[in-house]
Protein backbone atom coordinates (compact mmCIF):
# COMPACT_ATOMS: atom_id res chain seq x y z
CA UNK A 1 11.03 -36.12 -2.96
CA UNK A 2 11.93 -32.58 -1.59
CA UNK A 3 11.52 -29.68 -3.85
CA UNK A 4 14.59 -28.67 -3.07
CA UNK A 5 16.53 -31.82 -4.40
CA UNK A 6 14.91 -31.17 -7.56
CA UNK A 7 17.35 -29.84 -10.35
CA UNK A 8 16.82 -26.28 -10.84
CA UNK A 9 14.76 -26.31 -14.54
CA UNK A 10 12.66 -29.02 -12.92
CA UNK A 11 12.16 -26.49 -9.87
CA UNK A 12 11.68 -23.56 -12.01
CA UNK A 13 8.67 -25.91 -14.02
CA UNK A 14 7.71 -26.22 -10.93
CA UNK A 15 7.14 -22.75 -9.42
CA UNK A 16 6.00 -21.51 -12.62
CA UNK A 17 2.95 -24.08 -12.93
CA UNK A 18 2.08 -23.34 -9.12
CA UNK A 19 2.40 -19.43 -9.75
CA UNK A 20 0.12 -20.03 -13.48
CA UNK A 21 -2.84 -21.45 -10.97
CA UNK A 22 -2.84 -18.70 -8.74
CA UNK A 23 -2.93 -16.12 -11.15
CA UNK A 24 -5.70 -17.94 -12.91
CA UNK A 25 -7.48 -17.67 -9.47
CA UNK A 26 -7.59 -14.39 -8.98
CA UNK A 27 -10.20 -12.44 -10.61
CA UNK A 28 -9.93 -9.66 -13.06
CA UNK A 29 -9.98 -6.15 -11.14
CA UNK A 30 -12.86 -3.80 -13.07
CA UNK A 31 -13.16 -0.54 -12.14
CA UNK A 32 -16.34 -0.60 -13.29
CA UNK A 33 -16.64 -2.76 -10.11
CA UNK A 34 -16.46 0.40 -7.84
CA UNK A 35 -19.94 0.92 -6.16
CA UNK A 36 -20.77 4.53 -4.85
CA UNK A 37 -23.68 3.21 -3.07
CA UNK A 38 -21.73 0.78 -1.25
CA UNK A 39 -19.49 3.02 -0.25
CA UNK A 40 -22.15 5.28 1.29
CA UNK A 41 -23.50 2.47 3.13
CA UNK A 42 -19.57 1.76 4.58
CA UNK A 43 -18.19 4.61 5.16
CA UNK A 44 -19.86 5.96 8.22
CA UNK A 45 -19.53 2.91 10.36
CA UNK A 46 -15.81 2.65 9.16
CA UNK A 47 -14.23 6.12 10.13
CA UNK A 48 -16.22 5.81 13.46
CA UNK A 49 -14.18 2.05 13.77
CA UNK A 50 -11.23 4.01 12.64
CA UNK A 51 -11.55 6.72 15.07
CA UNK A 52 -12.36 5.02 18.23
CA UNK A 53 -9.94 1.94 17.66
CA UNK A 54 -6.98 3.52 15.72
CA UNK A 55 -7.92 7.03 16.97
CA UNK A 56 -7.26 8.12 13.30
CA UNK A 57 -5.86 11.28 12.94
CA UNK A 58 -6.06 12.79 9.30
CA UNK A 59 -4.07 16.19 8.17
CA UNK A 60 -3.32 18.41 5.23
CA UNK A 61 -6.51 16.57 3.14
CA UNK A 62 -6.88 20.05 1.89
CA UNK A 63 -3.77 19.38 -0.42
CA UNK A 64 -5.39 17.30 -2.53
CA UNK A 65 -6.19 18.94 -5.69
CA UNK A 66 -10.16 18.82 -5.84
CA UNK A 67 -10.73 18.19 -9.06
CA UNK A 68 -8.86 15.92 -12.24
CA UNK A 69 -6.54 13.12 -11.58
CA UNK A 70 -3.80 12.87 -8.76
CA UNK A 71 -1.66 10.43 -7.75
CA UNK A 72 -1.78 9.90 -4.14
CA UNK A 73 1.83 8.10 -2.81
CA UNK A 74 2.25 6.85 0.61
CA UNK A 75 4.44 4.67 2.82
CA UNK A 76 3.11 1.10 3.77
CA UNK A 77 2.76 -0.12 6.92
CA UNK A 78 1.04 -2.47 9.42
CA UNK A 79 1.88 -5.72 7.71
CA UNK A 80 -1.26 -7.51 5.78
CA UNK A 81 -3.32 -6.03 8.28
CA UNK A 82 -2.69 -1.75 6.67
CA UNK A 83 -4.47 0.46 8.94
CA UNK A 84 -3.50 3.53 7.40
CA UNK A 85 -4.80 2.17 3.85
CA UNK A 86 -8.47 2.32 5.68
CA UNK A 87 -7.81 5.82 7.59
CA UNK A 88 -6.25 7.21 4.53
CA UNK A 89 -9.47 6.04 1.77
CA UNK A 90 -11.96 7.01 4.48
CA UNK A 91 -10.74 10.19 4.62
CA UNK A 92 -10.81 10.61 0.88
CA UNK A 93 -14.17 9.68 0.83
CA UNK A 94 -15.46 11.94 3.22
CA UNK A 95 -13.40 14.47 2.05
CA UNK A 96 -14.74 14.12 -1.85
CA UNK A 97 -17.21 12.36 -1.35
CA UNK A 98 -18.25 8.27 -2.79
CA UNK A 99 -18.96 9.63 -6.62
CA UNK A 100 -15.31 11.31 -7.75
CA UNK A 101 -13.57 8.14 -8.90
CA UNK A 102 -10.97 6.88 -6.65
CA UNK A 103 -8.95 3.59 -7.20
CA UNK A 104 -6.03 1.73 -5.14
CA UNK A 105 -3.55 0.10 -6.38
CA UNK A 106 -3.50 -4.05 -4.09
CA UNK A 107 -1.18 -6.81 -4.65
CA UNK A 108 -2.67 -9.37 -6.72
CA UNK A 109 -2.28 -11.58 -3.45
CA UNK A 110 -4.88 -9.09 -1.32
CA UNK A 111 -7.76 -9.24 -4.39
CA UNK A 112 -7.85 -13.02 -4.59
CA UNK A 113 -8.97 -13.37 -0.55
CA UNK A 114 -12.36 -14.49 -1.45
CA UNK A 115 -14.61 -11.92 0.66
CA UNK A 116 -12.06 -9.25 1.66
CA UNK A 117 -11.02 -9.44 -2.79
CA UNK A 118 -15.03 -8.93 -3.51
CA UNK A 119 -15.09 -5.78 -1.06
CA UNK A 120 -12.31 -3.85 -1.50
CA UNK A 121 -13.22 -3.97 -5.82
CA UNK A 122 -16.88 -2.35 -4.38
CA UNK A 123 -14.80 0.20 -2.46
CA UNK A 124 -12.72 0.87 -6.04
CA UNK A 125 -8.97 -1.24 -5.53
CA UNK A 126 -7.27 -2.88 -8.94
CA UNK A 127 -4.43 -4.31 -9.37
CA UNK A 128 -1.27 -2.59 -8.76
CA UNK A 129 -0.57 -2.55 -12.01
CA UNK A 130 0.60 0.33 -14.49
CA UNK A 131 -2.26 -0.79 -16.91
CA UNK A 132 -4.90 -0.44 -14.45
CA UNK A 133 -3.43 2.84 -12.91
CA UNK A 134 -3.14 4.59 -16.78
CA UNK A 135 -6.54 4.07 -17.54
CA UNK A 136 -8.07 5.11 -14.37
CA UNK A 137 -5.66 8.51 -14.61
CA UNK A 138 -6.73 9.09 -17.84
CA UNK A 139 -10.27 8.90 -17.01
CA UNK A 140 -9.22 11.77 -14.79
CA UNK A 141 -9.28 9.71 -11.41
CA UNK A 142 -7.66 9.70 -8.54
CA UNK A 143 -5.16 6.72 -7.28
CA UNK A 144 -3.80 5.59 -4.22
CA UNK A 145 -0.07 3.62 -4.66
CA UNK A 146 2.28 2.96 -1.90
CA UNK A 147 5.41 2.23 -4.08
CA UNK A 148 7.28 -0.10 -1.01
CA UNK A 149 4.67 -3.13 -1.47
CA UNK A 150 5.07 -6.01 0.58
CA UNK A 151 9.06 -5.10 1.20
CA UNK A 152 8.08 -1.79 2.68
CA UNK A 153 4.71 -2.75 4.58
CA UNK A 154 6.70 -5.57 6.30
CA UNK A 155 9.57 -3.66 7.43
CA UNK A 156 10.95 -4.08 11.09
CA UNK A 157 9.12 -2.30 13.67
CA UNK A 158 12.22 -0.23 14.60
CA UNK A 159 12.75 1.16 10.93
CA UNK A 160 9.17 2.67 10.95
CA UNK A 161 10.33 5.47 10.77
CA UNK A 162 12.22 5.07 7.51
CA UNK A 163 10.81 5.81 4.33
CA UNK A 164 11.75 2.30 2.28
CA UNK A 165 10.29 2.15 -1.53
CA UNK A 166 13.29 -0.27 -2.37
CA UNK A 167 14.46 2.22 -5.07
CA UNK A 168 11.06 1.31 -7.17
CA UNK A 169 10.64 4.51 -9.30
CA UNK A 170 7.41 3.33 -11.43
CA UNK A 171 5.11 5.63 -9.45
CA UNK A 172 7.46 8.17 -10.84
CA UNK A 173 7.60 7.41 -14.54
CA UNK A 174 3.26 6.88 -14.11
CA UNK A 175 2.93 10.48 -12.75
CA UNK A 176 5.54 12.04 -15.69
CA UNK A 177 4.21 10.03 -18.41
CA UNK A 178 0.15 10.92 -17.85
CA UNK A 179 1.40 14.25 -16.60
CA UNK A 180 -0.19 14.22 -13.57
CA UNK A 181 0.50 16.27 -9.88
CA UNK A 182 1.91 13.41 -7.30
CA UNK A 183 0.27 13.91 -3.39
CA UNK A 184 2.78 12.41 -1.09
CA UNK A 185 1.66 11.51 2.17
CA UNK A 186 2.96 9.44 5.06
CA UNK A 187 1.81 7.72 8.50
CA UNK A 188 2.93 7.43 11.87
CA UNK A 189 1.62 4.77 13.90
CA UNK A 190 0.48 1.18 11.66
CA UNK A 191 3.66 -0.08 11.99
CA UNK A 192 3.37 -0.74 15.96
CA UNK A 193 0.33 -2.46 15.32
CA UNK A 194 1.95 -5.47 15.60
CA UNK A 195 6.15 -6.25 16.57
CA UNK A 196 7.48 -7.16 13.15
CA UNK A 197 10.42 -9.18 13.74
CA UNK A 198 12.05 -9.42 9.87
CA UNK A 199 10.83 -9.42 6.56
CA UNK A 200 12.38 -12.68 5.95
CA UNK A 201 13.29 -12.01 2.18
CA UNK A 202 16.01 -14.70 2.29
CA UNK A 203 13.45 -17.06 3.29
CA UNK A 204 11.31 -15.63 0.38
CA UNK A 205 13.93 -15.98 -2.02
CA UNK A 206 14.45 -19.58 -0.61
CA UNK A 207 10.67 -20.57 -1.16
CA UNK A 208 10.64 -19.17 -4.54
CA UNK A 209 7.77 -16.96 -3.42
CA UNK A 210 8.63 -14.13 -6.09
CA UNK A 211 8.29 -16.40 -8.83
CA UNK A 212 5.12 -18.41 -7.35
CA UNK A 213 3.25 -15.28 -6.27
CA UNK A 214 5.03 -12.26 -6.68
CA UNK A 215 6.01 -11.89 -3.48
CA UNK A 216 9.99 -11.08 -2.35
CA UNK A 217 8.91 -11.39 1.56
CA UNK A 218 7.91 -14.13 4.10
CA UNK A 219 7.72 -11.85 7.18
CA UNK A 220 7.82 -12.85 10.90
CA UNK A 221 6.26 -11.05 13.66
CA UNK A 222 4.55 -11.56 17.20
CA UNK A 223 1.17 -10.60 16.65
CA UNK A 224 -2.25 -11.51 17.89
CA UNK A 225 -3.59 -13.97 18.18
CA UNK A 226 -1.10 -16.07 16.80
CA UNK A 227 1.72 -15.03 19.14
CA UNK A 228 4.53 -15.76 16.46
CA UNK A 229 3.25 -14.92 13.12
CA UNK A 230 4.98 -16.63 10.01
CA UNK A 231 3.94 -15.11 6.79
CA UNK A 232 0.99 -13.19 8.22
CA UNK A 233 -0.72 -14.94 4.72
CA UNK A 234 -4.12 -15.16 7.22
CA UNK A 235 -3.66 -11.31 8.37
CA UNK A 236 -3.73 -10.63 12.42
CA UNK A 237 -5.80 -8.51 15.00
CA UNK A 238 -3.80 -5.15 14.76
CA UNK A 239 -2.59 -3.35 18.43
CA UNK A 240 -5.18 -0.51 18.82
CA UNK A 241 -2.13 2.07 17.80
CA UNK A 242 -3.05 5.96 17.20
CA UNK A 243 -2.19 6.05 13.69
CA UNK A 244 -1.61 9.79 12.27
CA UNK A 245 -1.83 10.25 8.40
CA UNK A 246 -0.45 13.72 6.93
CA UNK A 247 -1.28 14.93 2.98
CA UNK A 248 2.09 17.15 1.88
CA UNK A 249 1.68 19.42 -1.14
CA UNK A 250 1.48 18.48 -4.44
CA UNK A 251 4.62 17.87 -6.81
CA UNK A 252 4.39 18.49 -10.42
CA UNK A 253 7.28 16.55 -11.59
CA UNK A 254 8.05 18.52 -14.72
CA UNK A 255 8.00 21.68 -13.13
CA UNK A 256 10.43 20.38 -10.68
CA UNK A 257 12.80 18.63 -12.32
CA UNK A 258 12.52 20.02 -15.89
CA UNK A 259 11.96 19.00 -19.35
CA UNK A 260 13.90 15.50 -18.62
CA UNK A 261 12.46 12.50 -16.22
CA UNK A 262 16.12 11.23 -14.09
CA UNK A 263 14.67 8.61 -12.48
CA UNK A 264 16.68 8.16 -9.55
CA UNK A 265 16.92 12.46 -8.80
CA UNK A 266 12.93 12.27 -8.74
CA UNK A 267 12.72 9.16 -6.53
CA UNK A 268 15.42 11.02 -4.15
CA UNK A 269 13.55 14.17 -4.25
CA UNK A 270 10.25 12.72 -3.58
CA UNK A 271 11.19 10.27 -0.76
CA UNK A 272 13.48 13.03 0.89
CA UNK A 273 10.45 15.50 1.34
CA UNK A 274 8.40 12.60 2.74
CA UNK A 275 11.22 11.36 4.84
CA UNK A 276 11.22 14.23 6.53
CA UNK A 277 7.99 14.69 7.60
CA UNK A 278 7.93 11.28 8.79
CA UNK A 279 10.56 11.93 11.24
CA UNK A 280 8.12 14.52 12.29
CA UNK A 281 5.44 12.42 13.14
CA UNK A 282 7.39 9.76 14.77
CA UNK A 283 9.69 12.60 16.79
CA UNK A 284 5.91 13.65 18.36
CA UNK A 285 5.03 10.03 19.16
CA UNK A 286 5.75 9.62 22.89
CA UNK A 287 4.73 6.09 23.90
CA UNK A 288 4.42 3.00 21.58
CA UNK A 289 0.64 2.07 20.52
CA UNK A 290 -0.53 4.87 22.89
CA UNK A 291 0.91 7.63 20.18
């Protein structure tokens, strides 16, 4: 019988068994599980892959406080496939070097791949969760979110230039609540790594893939080697596209906005300074892939 003649409590028992099994799959993200000596032994070969394929262009590092905890916030790009998630932690590595902790925030989705899940925990990603990013902050860490998700990273190729979070403001309420300095930053360039067609959130919606596994896209895109890429659940070979990164100054909430947290005049305030300099960095792109 189709799932979709079911009656809707027996397709909601359904989806929520199915979305009970994955979870159980996916293993508990430790930071304890973050190895410096791994890192040392990754790094190097990994910004020279990142500079000769992506050409990897890095600015304004400098703006990153260089000591106590910071919450690094960026827009998401490139699909499942994120360059700028490895230009931008390589950077920060170099930069600080493997021993000051620094976490990213994944989708629960990314950590249960079985080898690429067991490799990113070495290089210090948890779960993008505000449980995981609270204790790491007040351990006096440093952590990498990129608010949009999956709606944001699978965005159409022609709105890369847009700054899309999908009004989510929990980065926000994180950064006011543990009282710590938000680093925006933004790229130019992972999003033509492959021709994303639509996000297909209907289609998500239709699946029941929010309730299953969390996730409100199924996104469709002409990428290699697949040629037409449904889902892009098994990744793709990214376009070699120059992919720019820029750090912006910090922003101390409080001393910004004031003694009261408004939600949605932080999130506009926030995006709007990192819209802008996105528009920068596409407005000096001249060709697409070639930057």
């Amino acid at each position: 019988m189709s799932l979709f003649r079911l009656p809707t409590d027996r397709i909601d028992e359904v989806t929520g068994w199915i979305s009970e099994q994955l979870t159980a799959r996916v293993p508990a993200a430790d930071p304890a599980d973050r190895d410096p000596e791994f890192i040392i032994d990754t790094v190097g070969p990994a910004w020279w892959f990142a500079r000769a394929y992506f050409r990897a262009e890095v600015r304004g590092i400098e703006h990153i406080p260089a000591d106590g905890p910071v919450l690094l916030v960026g827009n998401h790009s490139g699909g499942n496939v994120s360059p700028e998630v490895l230009v931008t932690s390589l950077a920060f590595v170099r930069r600080f070097g493997p021993h000051r902790p620094f976490y990213q925030l994944a989708h629960d989705m990314v950590m249960a791949y079985p080898l690429i899940g067991t490799l990113l925990r070495r290089f210090g990603t948890v779960g993008a969760n505000q449980d995981s990013a609270r204790q790491v902050l007040r351990e006096g860490a440093v952590v990498l979110v990129y608010p949009g998700g999956d709606w944001e990273v699978h965005r159409p190729t022609w709105e890369e230039d847009k700054i899309d979070f999908a009004g989510r403001t929990g980065f926000l309420q994180l950064a006011w609540d543990e009282k710590v300095p938000i680093v925006p930053f933004v790229n130019a360039g992972a999003q033509q790594t492959a021709l994303m067609l639509t996000r297909g959130d209907r289609l998500a919606r239709l699946l029941r893939l929010d309730r299953m596994m969390r996730l409100k896209v199924f996104p469709i895109s002409i990428a290699l080697p697949w040629g037409l890429n449904i889902g892009d659940l098994a990744g793709h070979i990214p376009l070699p596209s120059k992919v720019t990164v820029e750090f912006l100054p910090p922003i101390d909430l409080h001393a910004a906005l004031g003694p009261e947290l408004d939600r949605e005049a932080a999130y506009e305030y926030v995006t709007g300074i990192m819209q802008d300099k996105l528009t920068e960095l596409c407005e000096e792109r001249g060709l697409p892939v070639i930057g």
